[in-house]
PDB file of N, CA and C in Angstrom:
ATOM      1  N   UNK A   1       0.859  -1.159   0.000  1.00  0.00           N
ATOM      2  CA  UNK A   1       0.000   0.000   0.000  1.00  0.00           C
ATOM      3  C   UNK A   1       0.897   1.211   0.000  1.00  0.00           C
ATOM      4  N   UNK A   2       0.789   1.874  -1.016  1.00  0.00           N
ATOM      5  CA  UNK A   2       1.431   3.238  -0.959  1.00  0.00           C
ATOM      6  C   UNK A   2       0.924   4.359  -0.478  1.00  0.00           C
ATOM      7  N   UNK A   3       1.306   5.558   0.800  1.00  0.00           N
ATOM      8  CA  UNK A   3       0.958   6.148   1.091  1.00  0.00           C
ATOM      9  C   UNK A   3       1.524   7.515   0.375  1.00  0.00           C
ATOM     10  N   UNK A   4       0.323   8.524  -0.041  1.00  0.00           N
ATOM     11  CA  UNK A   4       0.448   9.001  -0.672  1.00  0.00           C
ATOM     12  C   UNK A   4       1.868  10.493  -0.288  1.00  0.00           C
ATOM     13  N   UNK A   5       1.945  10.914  -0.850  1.00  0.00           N
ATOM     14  CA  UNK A   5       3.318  12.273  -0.745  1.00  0.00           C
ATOM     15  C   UNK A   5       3.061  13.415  -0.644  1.00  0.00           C
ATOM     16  N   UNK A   6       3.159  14.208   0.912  1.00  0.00           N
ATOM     17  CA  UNK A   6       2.158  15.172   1.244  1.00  0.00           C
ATOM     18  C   UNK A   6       3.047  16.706   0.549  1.00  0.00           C
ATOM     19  N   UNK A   7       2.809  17.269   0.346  1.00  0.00           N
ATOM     20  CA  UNK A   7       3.706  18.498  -0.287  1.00  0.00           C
ATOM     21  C   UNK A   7       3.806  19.193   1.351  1.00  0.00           C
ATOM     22  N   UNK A   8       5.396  19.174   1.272  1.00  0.00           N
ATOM     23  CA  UNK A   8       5.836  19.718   2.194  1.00  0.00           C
ATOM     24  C   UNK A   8       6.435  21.711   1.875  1.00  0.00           C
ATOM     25  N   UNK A   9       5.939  22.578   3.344  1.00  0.00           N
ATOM     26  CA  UNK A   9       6.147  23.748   2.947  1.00  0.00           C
ATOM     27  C   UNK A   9       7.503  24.102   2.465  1.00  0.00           C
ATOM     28  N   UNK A  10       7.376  24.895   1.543  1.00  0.00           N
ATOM     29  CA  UNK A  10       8.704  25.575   1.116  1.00  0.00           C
ATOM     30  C   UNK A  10       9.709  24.453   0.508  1.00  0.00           C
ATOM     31  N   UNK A  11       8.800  23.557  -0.179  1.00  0.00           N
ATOM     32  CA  UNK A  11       9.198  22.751  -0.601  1.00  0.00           C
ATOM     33  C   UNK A  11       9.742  22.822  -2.651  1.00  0.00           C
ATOM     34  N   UNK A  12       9.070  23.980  -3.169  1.00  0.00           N
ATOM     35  CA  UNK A  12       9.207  24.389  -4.250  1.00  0.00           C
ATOM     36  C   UNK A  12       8.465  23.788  -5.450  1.00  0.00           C
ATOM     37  N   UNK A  13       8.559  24.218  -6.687  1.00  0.00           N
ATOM     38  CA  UNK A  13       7.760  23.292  -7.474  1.00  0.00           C
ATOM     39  C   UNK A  13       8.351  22.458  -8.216  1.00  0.00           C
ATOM     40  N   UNK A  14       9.125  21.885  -8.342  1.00  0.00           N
ATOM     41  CA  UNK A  14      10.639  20.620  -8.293  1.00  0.00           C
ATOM     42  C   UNK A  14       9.646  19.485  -7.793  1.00  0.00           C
ATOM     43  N   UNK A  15       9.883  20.068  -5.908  1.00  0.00           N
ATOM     44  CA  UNK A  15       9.014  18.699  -5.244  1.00  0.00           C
ATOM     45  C   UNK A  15       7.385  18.569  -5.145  1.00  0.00           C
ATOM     46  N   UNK A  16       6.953  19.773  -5.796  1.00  0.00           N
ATOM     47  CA  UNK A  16       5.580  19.162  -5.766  1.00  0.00           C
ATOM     48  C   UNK A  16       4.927  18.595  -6.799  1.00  0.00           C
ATOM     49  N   UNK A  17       5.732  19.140  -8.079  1.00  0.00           N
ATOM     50  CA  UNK A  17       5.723  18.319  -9.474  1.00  0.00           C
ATOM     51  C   UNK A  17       6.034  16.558  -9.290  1.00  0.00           C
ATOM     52  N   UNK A  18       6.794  16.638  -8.729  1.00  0.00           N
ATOM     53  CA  UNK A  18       7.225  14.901  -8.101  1.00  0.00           C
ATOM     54  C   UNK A  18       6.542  14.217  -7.630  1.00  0.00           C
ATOM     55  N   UNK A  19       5.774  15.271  -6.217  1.00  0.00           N
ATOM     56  CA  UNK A  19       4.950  14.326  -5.468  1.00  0.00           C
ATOM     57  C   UNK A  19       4.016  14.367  -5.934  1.00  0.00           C
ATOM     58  N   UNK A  20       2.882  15.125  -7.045  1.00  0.00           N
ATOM     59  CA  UNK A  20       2.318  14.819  -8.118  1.00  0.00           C
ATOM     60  C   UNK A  20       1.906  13.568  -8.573  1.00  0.00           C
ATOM     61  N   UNK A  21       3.329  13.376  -9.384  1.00  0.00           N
ATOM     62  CA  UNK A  21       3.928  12.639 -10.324  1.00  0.00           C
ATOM     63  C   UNK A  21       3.783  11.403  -9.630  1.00  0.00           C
ATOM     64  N   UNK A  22       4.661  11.010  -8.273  1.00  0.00           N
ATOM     65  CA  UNK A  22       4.360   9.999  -7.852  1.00  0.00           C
ATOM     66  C   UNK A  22       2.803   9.599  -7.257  1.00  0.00           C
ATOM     67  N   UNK A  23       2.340   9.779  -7.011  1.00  0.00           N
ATOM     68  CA  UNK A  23       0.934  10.060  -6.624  1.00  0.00           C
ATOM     69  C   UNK A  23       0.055   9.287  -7.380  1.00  0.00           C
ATOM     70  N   UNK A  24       0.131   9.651  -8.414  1.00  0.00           N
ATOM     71  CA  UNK A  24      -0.729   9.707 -10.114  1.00  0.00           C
ATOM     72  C   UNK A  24      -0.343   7.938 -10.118  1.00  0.00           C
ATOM     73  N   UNK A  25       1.005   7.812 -10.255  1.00  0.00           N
ATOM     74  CA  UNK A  25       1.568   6.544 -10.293  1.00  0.00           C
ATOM     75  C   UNK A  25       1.094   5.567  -9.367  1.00  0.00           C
ATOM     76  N   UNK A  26       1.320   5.907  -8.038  1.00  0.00           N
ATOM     77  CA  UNK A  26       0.859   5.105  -6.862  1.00  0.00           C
ATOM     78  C   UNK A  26      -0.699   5.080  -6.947  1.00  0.00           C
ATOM     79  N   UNK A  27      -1.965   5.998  -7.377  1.00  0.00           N
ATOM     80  CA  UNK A  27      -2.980   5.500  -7.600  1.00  0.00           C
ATOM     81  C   UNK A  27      -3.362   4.857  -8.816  1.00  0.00           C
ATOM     82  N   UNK A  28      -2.590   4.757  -9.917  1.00  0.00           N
ATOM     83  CA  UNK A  28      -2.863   3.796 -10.831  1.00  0.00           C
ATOM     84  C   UNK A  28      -2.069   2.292 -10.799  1.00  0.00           C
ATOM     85  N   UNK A  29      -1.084   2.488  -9.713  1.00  0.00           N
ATOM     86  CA  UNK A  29      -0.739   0.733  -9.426  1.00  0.00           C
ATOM     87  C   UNK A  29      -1.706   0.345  -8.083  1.00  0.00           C
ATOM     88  N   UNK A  30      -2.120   1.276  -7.515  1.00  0.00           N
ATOM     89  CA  UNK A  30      -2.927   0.626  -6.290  1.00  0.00           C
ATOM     90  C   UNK A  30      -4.571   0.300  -7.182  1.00  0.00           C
ATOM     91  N   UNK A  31      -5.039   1.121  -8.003  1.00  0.00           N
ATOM     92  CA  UNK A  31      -6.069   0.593  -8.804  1.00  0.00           C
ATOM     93  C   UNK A  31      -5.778  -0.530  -9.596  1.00  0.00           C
ATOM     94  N   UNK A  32      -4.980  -0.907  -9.826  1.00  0.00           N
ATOM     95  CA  UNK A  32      -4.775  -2.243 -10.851  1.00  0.00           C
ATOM     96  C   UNK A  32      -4.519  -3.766  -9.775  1.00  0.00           C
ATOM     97  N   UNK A  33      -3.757  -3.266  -8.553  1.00  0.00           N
ATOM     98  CA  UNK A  33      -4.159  -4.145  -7.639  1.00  0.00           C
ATOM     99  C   UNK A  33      -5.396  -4.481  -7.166  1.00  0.00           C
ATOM    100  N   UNK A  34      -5.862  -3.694  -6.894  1.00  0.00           N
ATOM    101  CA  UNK A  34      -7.619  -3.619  -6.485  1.00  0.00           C
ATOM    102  C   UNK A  34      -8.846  -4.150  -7.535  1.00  0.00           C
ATOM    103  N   UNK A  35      -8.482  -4.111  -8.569  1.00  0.00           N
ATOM    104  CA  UNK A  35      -8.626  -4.525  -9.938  1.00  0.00           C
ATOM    105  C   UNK A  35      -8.607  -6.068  -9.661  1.00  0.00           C
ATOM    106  N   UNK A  36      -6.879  -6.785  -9.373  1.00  0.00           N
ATOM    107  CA  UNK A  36      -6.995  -7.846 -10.000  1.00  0.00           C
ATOM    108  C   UNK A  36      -7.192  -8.714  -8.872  1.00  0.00           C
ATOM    109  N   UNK A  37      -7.649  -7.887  -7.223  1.00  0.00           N
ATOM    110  CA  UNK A  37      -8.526  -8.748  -6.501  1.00  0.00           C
ATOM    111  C   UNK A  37      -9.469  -9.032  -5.905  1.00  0.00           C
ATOM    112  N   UNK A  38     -10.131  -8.261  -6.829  1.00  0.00           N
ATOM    113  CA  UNK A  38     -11.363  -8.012  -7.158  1.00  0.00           C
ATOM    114  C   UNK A  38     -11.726  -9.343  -7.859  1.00  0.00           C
ATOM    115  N   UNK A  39     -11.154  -9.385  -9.230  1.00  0.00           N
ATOM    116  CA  UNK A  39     -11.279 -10.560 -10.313  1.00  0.00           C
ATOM    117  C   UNK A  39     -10.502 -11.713  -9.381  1.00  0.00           C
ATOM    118  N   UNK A  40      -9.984 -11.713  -8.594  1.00  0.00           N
ATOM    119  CA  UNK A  40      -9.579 -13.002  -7.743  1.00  0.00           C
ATOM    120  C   UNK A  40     -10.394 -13.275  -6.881  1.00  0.00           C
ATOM    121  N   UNK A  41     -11.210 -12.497  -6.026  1.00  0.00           N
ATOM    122  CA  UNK A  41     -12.189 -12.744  -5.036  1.00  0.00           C
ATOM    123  C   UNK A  41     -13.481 -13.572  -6.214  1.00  0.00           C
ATOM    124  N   UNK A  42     -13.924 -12.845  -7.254  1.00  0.00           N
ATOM    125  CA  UNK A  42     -14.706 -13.765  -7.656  1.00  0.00           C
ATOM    126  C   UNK A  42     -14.696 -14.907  -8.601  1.00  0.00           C
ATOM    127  N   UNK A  43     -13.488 -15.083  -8.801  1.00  0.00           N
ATOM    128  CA  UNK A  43     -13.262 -16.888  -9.112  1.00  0.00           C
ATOM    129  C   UNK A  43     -13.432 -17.450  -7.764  1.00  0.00           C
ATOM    130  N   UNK A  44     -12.909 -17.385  -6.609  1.00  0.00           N
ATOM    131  CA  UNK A  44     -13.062 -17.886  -5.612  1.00  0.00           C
ATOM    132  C   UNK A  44     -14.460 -17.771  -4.976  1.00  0.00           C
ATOM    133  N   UNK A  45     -14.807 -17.042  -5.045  1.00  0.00           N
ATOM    134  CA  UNK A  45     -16.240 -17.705  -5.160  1.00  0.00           C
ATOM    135  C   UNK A  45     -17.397 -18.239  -5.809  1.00  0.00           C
ATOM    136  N   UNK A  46     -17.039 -18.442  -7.332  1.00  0.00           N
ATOM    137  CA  UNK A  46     -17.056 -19.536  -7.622  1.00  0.00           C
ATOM    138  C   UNK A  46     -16.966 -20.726  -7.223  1.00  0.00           C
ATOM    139  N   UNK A  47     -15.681 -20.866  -6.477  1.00  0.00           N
ATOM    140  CA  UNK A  47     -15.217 -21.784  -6.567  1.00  0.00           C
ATOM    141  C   UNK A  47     -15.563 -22.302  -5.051  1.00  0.00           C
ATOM    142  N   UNK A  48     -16.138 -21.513  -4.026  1.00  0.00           N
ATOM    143  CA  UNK A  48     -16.458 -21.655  -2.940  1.00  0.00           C
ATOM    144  C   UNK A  48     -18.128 -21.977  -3.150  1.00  0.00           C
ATOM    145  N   UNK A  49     -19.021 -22.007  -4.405  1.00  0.00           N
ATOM    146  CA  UNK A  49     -20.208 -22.238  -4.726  1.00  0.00           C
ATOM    147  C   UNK A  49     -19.862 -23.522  -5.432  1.00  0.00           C
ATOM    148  N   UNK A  50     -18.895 -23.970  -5.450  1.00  0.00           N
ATOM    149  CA  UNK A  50     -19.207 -25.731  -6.268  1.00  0.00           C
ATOM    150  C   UNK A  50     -18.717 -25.648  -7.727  1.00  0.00           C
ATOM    151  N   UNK A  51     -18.940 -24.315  -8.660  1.00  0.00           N
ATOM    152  CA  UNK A  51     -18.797 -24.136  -9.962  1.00  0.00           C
ATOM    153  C   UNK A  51     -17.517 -24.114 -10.663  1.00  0.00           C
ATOM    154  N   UNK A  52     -16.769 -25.414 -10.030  1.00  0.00           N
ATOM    155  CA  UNK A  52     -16.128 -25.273 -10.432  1.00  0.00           C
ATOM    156  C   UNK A  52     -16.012 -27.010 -10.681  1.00  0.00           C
ATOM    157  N   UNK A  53     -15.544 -27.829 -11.845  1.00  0.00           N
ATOM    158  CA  UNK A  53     -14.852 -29.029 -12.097  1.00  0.00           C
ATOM    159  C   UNK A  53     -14.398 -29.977 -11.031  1.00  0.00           C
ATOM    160  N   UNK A  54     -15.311 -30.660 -10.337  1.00  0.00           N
ATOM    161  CA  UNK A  54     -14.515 -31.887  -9.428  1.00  0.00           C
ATOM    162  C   UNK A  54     -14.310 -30.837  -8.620  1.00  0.00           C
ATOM    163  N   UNK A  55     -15.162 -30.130  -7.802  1.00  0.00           N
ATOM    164  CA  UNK A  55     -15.266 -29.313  -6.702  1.00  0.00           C
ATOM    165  C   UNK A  55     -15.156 -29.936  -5.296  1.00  0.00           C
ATOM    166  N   UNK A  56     -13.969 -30.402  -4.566  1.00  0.00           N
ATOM    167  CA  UNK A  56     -14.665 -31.180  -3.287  1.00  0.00           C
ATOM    168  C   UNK A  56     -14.886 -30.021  -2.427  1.00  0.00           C
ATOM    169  N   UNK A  57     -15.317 -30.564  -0.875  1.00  0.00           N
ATOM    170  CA  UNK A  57     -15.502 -29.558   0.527  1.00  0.00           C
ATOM    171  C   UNK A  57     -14.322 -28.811   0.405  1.00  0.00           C
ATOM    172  N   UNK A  58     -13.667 -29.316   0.299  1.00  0.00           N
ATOM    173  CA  UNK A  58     -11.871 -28.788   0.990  1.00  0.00           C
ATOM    174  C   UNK A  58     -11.253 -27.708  -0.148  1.00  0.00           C
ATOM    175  N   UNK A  59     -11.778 -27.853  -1.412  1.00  0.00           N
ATOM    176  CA  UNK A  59     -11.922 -26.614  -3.035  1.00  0.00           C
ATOM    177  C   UNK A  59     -12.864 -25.492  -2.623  1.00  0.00           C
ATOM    178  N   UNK A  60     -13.902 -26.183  -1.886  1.00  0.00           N
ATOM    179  CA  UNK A  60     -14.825 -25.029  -1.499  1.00  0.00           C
ATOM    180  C   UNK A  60     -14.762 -24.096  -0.142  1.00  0.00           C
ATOM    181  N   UNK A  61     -14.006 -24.912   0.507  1.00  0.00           N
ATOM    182  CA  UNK A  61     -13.580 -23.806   2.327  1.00  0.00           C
ATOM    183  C   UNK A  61     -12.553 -23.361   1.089  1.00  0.00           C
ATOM    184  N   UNK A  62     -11.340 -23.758   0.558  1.00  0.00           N
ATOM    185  CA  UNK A  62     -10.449 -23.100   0.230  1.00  0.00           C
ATOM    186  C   UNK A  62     -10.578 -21.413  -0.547  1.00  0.00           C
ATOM    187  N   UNK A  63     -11.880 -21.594  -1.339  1.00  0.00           N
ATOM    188  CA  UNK A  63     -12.622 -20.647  -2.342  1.00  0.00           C
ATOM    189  C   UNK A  63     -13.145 -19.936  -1.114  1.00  0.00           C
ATOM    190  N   UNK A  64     -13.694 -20.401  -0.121  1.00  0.00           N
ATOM    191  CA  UNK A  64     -14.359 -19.078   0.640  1.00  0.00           C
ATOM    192  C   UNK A  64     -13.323 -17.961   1.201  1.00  0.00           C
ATOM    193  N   UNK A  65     -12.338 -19.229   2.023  1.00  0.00           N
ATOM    194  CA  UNK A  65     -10.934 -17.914   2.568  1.00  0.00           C
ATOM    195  C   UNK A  65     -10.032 -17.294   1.826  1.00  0.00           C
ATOM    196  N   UNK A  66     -10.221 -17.894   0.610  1.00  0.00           N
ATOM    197  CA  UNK A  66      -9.469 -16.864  -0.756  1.00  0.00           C
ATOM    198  C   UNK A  66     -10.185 -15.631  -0.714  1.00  0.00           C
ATOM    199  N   UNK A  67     -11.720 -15.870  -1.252  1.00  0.00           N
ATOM    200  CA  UNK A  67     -12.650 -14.669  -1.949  1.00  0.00           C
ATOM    201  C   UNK A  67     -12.591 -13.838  -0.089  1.00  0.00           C
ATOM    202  N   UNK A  68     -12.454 -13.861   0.928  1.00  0.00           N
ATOM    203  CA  UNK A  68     -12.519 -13.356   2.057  1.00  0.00           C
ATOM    204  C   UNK A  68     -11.450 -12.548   1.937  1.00  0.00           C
ATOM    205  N   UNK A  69     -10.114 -13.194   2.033  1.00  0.00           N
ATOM    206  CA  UNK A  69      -9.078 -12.321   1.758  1.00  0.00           C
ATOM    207  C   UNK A  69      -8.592 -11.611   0.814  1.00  0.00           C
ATOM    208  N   UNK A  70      -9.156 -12.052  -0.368  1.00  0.00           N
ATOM    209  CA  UNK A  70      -9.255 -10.793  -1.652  1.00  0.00           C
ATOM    210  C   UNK A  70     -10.164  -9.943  -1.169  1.00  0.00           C
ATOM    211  N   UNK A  71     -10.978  -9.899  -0.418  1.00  0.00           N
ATOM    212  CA  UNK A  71     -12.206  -8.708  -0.155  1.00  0.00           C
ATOM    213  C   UNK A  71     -10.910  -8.027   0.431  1.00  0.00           C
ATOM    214  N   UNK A  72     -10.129  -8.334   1.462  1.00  0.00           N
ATOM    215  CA  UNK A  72      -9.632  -7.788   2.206  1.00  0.00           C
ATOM    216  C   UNK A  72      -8.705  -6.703   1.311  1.00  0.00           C
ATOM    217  N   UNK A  73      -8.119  -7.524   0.464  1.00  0.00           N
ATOM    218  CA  UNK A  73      -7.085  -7.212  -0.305  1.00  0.00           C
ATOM    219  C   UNK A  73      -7.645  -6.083  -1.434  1.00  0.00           C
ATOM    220  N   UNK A  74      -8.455  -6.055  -1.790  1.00  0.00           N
ATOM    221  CA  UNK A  74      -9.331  -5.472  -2.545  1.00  0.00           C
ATOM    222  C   UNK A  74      -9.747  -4.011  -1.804  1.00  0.00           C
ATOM    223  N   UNK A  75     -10.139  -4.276  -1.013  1.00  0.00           N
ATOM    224  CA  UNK A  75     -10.470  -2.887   0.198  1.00  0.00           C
ATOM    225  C   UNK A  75      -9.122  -1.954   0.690  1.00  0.00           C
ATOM    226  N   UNK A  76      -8.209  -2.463   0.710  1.00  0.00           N
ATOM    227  CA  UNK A  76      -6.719  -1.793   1.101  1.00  0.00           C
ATOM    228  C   UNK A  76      -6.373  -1.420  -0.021  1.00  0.00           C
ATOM    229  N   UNK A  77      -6.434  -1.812  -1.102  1.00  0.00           N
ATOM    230  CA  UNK A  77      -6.013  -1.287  -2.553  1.00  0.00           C
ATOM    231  C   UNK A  77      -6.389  -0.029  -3.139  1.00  0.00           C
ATOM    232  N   UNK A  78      -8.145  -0.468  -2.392  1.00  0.00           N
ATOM    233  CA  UNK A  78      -9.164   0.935  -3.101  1.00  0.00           C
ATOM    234  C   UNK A  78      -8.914   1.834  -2.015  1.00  0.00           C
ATOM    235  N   UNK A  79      -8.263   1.967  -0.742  1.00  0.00           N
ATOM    236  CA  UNK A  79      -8.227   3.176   0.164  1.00  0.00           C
ATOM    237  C   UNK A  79      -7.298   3.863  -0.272  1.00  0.00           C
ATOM    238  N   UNK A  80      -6.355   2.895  -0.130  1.00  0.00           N
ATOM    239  CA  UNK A  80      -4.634   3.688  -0.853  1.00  0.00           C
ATOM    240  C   UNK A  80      -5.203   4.311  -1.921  1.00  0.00           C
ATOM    241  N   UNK A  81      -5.613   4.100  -3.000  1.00  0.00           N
ATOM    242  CA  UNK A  81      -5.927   4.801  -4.659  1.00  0.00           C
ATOM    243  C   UNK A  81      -6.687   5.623  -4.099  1.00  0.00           C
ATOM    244  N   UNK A  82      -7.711   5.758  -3.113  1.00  0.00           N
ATOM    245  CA  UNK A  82      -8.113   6.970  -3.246  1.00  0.00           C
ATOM    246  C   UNK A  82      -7.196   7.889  -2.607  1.00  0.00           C
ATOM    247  N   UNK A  83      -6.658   7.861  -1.457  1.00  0.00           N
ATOM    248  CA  UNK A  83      -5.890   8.881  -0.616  1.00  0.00           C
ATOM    249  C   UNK A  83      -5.014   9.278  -2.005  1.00  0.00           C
ATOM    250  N   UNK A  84      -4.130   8.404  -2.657  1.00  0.00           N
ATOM    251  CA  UNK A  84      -3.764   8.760  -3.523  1.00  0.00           C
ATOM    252  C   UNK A  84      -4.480   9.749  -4.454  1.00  0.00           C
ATOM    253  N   UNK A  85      -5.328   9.455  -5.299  1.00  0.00           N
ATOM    254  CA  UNK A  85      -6.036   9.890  -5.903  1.00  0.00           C
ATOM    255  C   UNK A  85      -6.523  11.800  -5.214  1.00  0.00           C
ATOM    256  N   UNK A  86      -6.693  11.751  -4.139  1.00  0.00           N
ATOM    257  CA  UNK A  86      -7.065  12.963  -3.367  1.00  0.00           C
ATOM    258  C   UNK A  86      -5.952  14.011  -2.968  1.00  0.00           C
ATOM    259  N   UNK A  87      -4.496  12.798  -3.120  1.00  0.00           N
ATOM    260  CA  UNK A  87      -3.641  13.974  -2.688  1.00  0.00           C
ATOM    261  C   UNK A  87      -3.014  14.787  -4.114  1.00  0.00           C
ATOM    262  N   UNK A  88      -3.257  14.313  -5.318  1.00  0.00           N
ATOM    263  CA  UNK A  88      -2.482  14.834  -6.309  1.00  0.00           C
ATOM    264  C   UNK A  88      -3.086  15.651  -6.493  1.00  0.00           C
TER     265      UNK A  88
END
């Protein structure tokens, strides 16, 4: 999770062009994370609903604590991108 780069006073426009710059960057890699577990939480649940090929119990607990922890993962991704997103 990248925290975003606060413009510090008397800092000039050198460093606020930068922290900008990085900013912009850090909310478009924290959106593409958030993105791809997003699309990971819902194969896994899929796969925690049976829909998947020779599904046993133990495919399906596995699919629930995946799609659980992609929520998780998914939610930390989209906070960072926004703080990001808010500080540029």
């Amino acid at each position: 999770m990248s925290a975003p780069n606060v413009d510090k006073p008397n800092e000039g426009i050198v460093g606020q062009i930068t922290n900008s710059v990085t900013n912009a960057a850090n909310y478009v890699s924290e959106t593409v994370q958030g993105k791809s577990a997003e699309a990971s939480k819902e194969a896994n649940k899929e796969q925690m609903k049976g829909n998947t090929p020779n599904s046993s119990v133990s495919d399906r607990l596995s699919g629930a604590m995946g799609a659980a922890s992609d929520k998780m993962d998914q939610a930390k991704h989209d906070g960072a991108a926004s703080a990001n997103k808010h500080s540029t």
